[in-house]
PDB file of N, CA and C in Angstrom:
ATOM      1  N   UNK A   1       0.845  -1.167   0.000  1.00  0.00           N
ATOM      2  CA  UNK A   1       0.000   0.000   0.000  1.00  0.00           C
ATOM      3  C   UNK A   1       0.898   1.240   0.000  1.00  0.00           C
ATOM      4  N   UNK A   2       0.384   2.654  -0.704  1.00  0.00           N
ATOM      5  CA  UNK A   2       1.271   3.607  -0.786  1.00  0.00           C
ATOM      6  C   UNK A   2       0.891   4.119   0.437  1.00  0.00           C
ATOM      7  N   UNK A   3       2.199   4.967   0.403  1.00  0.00           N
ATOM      8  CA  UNK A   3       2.232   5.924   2.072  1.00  0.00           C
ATOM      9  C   UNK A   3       1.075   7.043   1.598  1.00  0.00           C
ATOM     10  N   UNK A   4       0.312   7.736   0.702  1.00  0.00           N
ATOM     11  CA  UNK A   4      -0.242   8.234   0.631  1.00  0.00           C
ATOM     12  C   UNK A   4      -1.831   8.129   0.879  1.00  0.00           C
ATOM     13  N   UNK A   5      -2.190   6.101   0.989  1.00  0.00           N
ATOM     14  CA  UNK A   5      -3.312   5.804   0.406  1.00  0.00           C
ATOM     15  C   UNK A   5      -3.832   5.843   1.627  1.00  0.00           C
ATOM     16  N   UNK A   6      -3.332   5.538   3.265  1.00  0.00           N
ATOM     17  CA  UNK A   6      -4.043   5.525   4.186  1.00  0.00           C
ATOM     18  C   UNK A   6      -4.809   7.288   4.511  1.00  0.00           C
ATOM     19  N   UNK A   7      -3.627   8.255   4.434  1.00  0.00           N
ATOM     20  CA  UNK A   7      -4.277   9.666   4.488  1.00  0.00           C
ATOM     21  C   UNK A   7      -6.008   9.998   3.637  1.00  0.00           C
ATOM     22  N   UNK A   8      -5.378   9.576   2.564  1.00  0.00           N
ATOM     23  CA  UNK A   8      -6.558   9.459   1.649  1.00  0.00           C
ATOM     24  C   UNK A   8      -7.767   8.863   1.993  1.00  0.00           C
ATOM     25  N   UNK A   9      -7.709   7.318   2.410  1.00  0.00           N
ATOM     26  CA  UNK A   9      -9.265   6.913   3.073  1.00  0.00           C
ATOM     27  C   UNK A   9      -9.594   7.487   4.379  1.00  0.00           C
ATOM     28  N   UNK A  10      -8.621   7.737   5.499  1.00  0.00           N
ATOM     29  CA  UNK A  10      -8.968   8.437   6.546  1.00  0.00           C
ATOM     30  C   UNK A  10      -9.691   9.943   5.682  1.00  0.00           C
ATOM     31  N   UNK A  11      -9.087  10.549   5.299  1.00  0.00           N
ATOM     32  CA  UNK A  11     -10.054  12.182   4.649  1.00  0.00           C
ATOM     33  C   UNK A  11     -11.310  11.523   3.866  1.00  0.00           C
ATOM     34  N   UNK A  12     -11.159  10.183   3.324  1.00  0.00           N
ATOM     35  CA  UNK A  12     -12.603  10.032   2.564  1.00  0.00           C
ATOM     36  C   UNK A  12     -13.769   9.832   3.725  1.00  0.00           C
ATOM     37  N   UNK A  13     -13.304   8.771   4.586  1.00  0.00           N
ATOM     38  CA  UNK A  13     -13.987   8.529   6.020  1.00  0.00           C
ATOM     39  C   UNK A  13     -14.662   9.986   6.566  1.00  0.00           C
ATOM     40  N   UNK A  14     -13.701  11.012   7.300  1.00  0.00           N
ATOM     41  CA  UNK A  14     -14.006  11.696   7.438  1.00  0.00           C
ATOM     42  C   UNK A  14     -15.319  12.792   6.759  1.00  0.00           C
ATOM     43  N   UNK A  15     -15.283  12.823   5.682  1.00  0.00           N
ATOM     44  CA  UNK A  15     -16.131  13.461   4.396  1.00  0.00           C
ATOM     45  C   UNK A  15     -17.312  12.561   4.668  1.00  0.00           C
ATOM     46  N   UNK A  16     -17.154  11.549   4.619  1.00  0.00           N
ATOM     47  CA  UNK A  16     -18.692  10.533   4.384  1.00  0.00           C
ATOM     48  C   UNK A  16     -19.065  10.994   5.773  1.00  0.00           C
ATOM     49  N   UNK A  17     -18.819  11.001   6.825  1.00  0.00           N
ATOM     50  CA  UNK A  17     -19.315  10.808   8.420  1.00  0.00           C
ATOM     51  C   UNK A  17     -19.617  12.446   8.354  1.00  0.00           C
ATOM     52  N   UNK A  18     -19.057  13.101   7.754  1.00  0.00           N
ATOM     53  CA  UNK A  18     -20.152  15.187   7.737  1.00  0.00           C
ATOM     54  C   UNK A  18     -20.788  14.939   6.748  1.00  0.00           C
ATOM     55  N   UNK A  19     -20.923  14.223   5.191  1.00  0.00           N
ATOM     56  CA  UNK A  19     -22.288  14.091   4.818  1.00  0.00           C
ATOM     57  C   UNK A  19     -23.373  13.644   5.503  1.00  0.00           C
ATOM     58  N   UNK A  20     -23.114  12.774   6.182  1.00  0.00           N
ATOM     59  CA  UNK A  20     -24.501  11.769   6.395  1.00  0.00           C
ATOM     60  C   UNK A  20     -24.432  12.819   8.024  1.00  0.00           C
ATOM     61  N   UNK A  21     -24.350  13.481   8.363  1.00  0.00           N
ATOM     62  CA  UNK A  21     -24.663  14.464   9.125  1.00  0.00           C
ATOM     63  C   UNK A  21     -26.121  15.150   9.098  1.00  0.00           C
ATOM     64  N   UNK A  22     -26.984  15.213   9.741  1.00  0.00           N
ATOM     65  CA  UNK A  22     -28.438  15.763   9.203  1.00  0.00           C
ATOM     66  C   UNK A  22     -28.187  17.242   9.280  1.00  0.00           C
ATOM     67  N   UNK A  23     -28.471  17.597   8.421  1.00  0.00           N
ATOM     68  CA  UNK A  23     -28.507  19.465   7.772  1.00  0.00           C
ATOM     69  C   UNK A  23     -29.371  20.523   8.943  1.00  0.00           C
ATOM     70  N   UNK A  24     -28.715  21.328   9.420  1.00  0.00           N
ATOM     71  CA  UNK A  24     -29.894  22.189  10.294  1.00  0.00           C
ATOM     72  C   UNK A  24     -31.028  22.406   9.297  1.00  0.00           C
ATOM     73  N   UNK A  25     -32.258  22.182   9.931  1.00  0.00           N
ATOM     74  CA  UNK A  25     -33.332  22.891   9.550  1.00  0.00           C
ATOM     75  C   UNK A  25     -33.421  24.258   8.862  1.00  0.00           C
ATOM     76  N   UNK A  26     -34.052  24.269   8.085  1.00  0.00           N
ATOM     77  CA  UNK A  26     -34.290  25.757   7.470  1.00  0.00           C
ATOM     78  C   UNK A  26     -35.060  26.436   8.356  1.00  0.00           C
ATOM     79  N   UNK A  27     -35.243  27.809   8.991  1.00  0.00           N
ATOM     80  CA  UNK A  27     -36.197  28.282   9.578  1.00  0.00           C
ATOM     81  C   UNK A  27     -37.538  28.246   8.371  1.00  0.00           C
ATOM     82  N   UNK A  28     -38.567  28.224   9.365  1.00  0.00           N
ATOM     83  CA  UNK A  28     -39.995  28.439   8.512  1.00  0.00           C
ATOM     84  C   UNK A  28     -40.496  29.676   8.399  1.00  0.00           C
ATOM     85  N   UNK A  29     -41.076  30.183   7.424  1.00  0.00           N
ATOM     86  CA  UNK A  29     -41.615  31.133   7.175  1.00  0.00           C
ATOM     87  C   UNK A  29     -43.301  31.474   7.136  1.00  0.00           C
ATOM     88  N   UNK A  30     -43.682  31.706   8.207  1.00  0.00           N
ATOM     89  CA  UNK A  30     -45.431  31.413   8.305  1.00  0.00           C
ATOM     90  C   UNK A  30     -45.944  33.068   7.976  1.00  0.00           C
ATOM     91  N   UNK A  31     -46.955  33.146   6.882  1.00  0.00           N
ATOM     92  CA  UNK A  31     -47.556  33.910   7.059  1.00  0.00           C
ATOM     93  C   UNK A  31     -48.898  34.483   7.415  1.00  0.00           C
ATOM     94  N   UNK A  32     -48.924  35.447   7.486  1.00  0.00           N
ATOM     95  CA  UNK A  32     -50.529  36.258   7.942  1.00  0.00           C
ATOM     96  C   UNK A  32     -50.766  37.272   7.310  1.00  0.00           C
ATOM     97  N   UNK A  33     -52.002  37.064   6.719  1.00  0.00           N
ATOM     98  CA  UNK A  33     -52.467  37.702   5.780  1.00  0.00           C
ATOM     99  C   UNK A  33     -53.355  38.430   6.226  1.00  0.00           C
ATOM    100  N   UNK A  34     -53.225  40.195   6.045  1.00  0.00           N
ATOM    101  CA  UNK A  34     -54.172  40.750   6.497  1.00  0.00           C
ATOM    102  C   UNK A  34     -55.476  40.982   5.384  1.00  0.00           C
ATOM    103  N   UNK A  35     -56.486  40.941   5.954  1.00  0.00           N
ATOM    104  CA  UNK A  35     -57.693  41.216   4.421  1.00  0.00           C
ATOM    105  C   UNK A  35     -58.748  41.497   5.185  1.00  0.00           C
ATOM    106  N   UNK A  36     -59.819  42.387   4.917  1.00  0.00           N
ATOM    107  CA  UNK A  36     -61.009  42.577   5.517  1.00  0.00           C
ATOM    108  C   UNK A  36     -61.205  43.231   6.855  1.00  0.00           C
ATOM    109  N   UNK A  37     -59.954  44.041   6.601  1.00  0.00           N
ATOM    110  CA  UNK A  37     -59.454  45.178   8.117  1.00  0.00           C
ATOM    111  C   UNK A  37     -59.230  44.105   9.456  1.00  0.00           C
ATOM    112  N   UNK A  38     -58.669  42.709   9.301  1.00  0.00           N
ATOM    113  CA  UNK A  38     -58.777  41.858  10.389  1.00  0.00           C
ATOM    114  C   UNK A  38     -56.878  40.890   9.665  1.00  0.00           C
ATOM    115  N   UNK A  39     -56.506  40.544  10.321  1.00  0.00           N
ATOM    116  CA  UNK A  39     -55.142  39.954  10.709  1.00  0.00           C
ATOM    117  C   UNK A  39     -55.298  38.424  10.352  1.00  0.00           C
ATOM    118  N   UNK A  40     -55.276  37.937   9.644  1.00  0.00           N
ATOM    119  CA  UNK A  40     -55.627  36.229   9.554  1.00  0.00           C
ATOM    120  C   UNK A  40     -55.343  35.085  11.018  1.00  0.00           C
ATOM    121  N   UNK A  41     -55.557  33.869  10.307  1.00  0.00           N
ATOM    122  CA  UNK A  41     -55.238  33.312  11.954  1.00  0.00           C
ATOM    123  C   UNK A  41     -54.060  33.481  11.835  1.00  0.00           C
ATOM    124  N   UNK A  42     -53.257  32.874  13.288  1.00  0.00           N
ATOM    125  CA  UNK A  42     -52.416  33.001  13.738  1.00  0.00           C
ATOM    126  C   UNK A  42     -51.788  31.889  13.601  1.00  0.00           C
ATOM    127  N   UNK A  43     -50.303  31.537  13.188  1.00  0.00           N
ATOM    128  CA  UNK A  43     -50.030  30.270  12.381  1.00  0.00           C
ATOM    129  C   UNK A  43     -49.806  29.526  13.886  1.00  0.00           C
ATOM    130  N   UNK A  44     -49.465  28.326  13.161  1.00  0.00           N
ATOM    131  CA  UNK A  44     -49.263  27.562  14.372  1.00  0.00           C
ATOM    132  C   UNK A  44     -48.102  26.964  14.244  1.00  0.00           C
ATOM    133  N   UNK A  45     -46.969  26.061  15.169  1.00  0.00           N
ATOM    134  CA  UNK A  45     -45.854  25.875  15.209  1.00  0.00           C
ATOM    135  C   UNK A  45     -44.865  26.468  14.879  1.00  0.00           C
ATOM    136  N   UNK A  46     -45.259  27.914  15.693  1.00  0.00           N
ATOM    137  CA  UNK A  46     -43.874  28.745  15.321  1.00  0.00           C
ATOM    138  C   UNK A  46     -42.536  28.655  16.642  1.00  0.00           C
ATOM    139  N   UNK A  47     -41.381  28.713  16.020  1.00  0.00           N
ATOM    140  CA  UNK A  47     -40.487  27.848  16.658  1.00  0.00           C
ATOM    141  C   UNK A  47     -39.244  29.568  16.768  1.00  0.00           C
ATOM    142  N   UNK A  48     -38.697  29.344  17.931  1.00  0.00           N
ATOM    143  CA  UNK A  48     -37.538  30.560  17.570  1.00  0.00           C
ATOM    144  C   UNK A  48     -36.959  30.194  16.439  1.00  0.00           C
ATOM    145  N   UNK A  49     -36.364  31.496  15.684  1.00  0.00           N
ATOM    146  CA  UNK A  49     -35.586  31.393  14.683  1.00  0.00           C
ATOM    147  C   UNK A  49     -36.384  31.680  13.582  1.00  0.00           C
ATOM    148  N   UNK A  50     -37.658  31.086  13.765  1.00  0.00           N
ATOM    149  CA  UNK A  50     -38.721  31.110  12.507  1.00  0.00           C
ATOM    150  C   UNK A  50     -38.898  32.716  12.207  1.00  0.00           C
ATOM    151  N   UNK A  51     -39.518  33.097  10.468  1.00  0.00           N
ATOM    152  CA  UNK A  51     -40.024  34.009  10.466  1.00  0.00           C
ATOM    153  C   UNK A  51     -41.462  34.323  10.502  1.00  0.00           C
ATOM    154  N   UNK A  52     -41.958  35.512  10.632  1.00  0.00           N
ATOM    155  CA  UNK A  52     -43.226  35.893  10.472  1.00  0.00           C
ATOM    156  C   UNK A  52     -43.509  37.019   9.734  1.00  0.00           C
ATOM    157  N   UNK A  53     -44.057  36.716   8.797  1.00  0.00           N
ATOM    158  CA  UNK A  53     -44.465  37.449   7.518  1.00  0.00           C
ATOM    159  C   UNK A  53     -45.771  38.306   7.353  1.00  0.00           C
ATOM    160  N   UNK A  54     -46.247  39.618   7.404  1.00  0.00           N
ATOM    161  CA  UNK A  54     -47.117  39.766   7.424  1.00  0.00           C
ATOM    162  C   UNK A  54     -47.539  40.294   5.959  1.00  0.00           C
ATOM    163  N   UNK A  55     -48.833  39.978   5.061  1.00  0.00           N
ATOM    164  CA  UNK A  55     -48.820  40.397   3.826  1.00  0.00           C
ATOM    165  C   UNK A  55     -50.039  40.943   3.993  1.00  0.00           C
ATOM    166  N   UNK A  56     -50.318  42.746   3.564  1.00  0.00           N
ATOM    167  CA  UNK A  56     -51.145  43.333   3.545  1.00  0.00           C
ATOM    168  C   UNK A  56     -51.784  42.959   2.013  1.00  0.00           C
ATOM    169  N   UNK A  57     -53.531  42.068   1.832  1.00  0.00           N
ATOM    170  CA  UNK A  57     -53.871  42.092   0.727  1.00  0.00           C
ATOM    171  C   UNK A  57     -55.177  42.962   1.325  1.00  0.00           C
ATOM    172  N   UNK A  58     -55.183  44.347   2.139  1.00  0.00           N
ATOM    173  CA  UNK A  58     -55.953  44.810   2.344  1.00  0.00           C
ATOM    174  C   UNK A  58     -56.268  45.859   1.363  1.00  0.00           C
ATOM    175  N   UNK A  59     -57.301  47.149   1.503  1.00  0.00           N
ATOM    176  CA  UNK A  59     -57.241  47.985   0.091  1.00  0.00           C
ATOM    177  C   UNK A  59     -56.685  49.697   1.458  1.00  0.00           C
ATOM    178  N   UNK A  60     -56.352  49.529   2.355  1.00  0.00           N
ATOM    179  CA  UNK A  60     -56.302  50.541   3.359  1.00  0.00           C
ATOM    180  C   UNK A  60     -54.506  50.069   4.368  1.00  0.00           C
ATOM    181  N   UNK A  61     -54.036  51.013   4.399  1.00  0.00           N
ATOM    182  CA  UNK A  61     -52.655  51.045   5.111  1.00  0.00           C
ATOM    183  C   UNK A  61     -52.939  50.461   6.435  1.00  0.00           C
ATOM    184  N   UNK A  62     -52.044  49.513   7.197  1.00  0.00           N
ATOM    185  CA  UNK A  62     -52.340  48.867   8.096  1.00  0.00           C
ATOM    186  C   UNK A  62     -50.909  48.814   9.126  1.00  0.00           C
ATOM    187  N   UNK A  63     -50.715  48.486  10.053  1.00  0.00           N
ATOM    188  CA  UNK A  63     -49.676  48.436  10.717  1.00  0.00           C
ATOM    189  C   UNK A  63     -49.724  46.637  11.820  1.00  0.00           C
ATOM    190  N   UNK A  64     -48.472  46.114  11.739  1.00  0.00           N
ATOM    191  CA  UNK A  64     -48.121  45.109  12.546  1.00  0.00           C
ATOM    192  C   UNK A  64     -47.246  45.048  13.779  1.00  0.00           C
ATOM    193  N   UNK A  65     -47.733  45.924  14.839  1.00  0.00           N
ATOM    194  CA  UNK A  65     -47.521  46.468  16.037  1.00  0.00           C
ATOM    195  C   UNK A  65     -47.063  45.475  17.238  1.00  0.00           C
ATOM    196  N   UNK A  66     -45.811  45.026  17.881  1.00  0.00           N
ATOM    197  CA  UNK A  66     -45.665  44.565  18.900  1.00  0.00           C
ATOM    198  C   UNK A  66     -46.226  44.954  19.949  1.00  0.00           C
ATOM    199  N   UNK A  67     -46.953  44.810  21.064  1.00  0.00           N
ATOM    200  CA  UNK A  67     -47.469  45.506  21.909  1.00  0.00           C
ATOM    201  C   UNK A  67     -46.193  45.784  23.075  1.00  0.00           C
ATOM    202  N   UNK A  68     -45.289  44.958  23.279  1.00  0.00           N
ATOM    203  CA  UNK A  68     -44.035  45.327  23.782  1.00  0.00           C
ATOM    204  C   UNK A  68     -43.193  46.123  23.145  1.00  0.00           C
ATOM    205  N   UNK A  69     -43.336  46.081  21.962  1.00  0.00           N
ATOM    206  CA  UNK A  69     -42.764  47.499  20.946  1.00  0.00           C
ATOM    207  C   UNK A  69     -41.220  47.126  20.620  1.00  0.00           C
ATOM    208  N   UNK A  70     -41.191  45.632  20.211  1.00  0.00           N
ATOM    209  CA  UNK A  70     -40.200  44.819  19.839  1.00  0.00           C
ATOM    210  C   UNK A  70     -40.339  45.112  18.540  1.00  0.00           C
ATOM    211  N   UNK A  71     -41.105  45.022  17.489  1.00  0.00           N
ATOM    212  CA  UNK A  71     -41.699  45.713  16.401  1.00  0.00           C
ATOM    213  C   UNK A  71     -42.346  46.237  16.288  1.00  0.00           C
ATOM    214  N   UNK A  72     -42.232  47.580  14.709  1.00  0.00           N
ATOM    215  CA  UNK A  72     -43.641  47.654  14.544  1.00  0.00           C
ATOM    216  C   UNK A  72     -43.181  48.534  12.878  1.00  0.00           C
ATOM    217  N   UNK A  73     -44.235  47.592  11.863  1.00  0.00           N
ATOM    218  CA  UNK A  73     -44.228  47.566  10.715  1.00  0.00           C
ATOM    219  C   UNK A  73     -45.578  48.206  10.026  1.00  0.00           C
ATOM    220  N   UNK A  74     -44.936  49.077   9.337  1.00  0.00           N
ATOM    221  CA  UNK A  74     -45.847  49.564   8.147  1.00  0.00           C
ATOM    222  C   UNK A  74     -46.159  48.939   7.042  1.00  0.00           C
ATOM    223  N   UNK A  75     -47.578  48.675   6.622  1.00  0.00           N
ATOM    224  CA  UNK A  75     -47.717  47.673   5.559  1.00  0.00           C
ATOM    225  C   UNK A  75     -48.879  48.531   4.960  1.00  0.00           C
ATOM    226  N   UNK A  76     -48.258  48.997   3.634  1.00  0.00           N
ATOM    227  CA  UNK A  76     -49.301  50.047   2.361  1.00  0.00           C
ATOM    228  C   UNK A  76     -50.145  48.732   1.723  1.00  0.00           C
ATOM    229  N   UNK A  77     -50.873  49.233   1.574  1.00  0.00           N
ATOM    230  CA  UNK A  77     -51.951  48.005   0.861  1.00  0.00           C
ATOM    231  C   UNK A  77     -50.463  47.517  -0.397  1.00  0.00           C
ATOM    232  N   UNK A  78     -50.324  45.947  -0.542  1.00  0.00           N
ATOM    233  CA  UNK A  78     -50.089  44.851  -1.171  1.00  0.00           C
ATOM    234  C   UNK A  78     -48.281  44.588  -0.865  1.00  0.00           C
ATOM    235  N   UNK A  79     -47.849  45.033   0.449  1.00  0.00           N
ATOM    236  CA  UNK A  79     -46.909  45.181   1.086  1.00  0.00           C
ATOM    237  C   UNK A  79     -47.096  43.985   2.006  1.00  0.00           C
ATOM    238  N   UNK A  80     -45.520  43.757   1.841  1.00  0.00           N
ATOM    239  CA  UNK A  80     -45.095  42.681   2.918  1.00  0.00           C
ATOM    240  C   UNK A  80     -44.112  43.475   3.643  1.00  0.00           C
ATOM    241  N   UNK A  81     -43.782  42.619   5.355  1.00  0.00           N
ATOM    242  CA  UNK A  81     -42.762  42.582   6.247  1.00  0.00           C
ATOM    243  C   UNK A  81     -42.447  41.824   6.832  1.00  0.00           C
ATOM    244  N   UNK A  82     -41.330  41.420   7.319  1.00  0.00           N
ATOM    245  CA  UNK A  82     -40.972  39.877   8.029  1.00  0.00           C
ATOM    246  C   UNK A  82     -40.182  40.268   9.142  1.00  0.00           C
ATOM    247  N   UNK A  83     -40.501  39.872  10.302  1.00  0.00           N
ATOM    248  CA  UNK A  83     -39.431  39.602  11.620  1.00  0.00           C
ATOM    249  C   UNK A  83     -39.257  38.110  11.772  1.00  0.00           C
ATOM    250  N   UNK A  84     -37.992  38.198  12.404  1.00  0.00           N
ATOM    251  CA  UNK A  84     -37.314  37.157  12.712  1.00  0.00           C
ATOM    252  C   UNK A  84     -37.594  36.749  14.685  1.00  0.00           C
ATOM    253  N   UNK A  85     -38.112  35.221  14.648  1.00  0.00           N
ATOM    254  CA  UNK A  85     -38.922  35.621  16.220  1.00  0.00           C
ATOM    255  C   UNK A  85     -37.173  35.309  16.752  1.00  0.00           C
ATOM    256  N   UNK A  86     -36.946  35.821  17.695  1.00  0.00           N
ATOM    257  CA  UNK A  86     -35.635  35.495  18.833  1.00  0.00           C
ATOM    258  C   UNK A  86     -35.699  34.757  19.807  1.00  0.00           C
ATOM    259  N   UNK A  87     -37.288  34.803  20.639  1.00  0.00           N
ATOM    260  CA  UNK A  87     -36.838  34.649  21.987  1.00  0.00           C
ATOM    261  C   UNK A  87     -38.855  33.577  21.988  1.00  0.00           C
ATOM    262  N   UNK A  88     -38.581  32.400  22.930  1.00  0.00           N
ATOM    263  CA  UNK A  88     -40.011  31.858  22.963  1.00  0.00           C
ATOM    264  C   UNK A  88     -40.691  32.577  23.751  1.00  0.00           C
ATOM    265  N   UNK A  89     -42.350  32.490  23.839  1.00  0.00           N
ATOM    266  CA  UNK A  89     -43.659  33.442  23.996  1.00  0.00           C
ATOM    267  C   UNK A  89     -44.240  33.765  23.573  1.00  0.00           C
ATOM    268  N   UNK A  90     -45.150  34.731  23.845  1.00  0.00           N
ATOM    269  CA  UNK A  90     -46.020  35.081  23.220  1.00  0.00           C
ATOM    270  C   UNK A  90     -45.875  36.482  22.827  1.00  0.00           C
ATOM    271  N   UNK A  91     -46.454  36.318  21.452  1.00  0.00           N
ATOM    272  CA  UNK A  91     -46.480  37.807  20.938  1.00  0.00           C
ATOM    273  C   UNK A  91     -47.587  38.374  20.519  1.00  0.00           C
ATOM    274  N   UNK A  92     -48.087  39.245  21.101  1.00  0.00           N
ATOM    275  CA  UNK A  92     -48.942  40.151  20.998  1.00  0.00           C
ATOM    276  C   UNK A  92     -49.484  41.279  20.010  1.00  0.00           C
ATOM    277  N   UNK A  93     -49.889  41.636  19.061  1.00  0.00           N
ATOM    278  CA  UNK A  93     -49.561  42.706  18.033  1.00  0.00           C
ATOM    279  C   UNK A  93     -51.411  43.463  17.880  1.00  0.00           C
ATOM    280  N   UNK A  94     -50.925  44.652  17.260  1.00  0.00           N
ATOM    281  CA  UNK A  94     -52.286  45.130  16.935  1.00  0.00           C
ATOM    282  C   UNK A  94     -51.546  46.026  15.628  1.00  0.00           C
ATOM    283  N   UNK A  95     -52.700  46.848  14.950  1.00  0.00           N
ATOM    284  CA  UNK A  95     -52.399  47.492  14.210  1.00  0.00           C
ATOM    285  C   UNK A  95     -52.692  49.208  15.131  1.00  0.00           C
ATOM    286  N   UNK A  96     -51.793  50.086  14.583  1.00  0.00           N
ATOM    287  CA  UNK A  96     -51.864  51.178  15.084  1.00  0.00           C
ATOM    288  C   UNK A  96     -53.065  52.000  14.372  1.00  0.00           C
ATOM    289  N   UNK A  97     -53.566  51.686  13.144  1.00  0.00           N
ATOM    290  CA  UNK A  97     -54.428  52.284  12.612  1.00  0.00           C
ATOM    291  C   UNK A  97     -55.962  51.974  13.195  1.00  0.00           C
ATOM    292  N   UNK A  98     -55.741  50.705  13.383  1.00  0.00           N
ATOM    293  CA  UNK A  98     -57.211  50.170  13.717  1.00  0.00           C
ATOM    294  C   UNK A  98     -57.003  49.148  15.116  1.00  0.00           C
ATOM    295  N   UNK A  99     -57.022  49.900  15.653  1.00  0.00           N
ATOM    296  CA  UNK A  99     -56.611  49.026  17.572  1.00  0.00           C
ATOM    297  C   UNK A  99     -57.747  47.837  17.877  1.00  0.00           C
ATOM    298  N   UNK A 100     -58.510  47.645  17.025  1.00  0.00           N
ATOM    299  CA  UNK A 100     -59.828  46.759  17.241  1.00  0.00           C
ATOM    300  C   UNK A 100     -59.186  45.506  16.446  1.00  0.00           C
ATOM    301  N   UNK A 101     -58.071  45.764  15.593  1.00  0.00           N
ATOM    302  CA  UNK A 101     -57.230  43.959  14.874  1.00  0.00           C
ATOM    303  C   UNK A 101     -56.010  43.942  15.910  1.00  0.00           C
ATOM    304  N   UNK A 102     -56.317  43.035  16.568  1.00  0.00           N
ATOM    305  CA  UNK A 102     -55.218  42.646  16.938  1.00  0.00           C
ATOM    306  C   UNK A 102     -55.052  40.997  16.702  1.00  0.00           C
ATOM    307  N   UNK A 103     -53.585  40.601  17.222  1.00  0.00           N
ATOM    308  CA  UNK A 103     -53.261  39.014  16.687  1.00  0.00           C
ATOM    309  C   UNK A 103     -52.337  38.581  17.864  1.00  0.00           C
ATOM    310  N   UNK A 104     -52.523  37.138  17.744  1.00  0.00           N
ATOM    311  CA  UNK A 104     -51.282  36.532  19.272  1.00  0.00           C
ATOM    312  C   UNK A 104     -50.355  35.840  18.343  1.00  0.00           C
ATOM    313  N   UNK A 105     -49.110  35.378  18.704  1.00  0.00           N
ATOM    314  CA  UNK A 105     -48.818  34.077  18.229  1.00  0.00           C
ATOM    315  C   UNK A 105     -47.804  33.745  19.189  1.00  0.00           C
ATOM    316  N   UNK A 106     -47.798  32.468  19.558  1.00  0.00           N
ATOM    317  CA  UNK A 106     -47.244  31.867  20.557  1.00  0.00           C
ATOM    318  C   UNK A 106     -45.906  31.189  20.002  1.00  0.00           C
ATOM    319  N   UNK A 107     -45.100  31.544  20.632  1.00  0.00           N
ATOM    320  CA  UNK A 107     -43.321  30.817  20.135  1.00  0.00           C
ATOM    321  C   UNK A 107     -43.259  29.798  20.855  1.00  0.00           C
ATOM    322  N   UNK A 108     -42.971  28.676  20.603  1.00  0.00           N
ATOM    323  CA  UNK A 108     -42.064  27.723  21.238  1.00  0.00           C
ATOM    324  C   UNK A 108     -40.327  27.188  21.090  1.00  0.00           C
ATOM    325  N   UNK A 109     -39.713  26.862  22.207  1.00  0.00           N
ATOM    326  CA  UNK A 109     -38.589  26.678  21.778  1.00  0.00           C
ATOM    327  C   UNK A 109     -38.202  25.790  20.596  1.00  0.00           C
TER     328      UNK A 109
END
């Protein structure tokens, strides 16, 4: 055997054992669709890391308001915005235009 050939299967070894490695997850991207001056449901299995998308298909300017004031997004009729959640809980939001839509969505780790 050459002095080179053992280096070689040890680095091939190595290579095969980080393929077959399972890939981090992609974060998910859930959205909520606002329409009819009201906030859609509220997705479910949102996980830290995940995003949250809000897409105005309303015909009137709307806002996606943290009530802790962690965010807060302007959305012109056929406008999107996305936060990135950080931390598990619950999040709270309303719109600043119309304080009567509001939305929850609950994080889990």
């Amino acid at each position: 055997m050459s002095r080179g050939r053992p280096a070689f299967l040890a680095a091939l070894l190595i290579a095969a054992a980080l393929a077959a490695r399972p890939a981090a997850a992609d974060p998910t991207v859930h959205v909520i669709r606002i329409a009819d001056m009201r906030f859609g449901p509220a997705p479910a299995g949102v996980r830290v890391g995940d995003a949250i998308e809000w897409v105005n298909a309303d015909l009137f300017e709307h806002t996606a308001t943290a009530r802790d004031r962690s965010f807060d997004l302007d959305l012109k009729p056929g406008a999107t915005a996305r936060i990135v959640v950080r931390s598990a809980g619950e999040i709270a939001y309303y719109c600043r235009f119309h304080p009567g839509m509001t939305g929850r969505i609950v994080v889990r780790q």
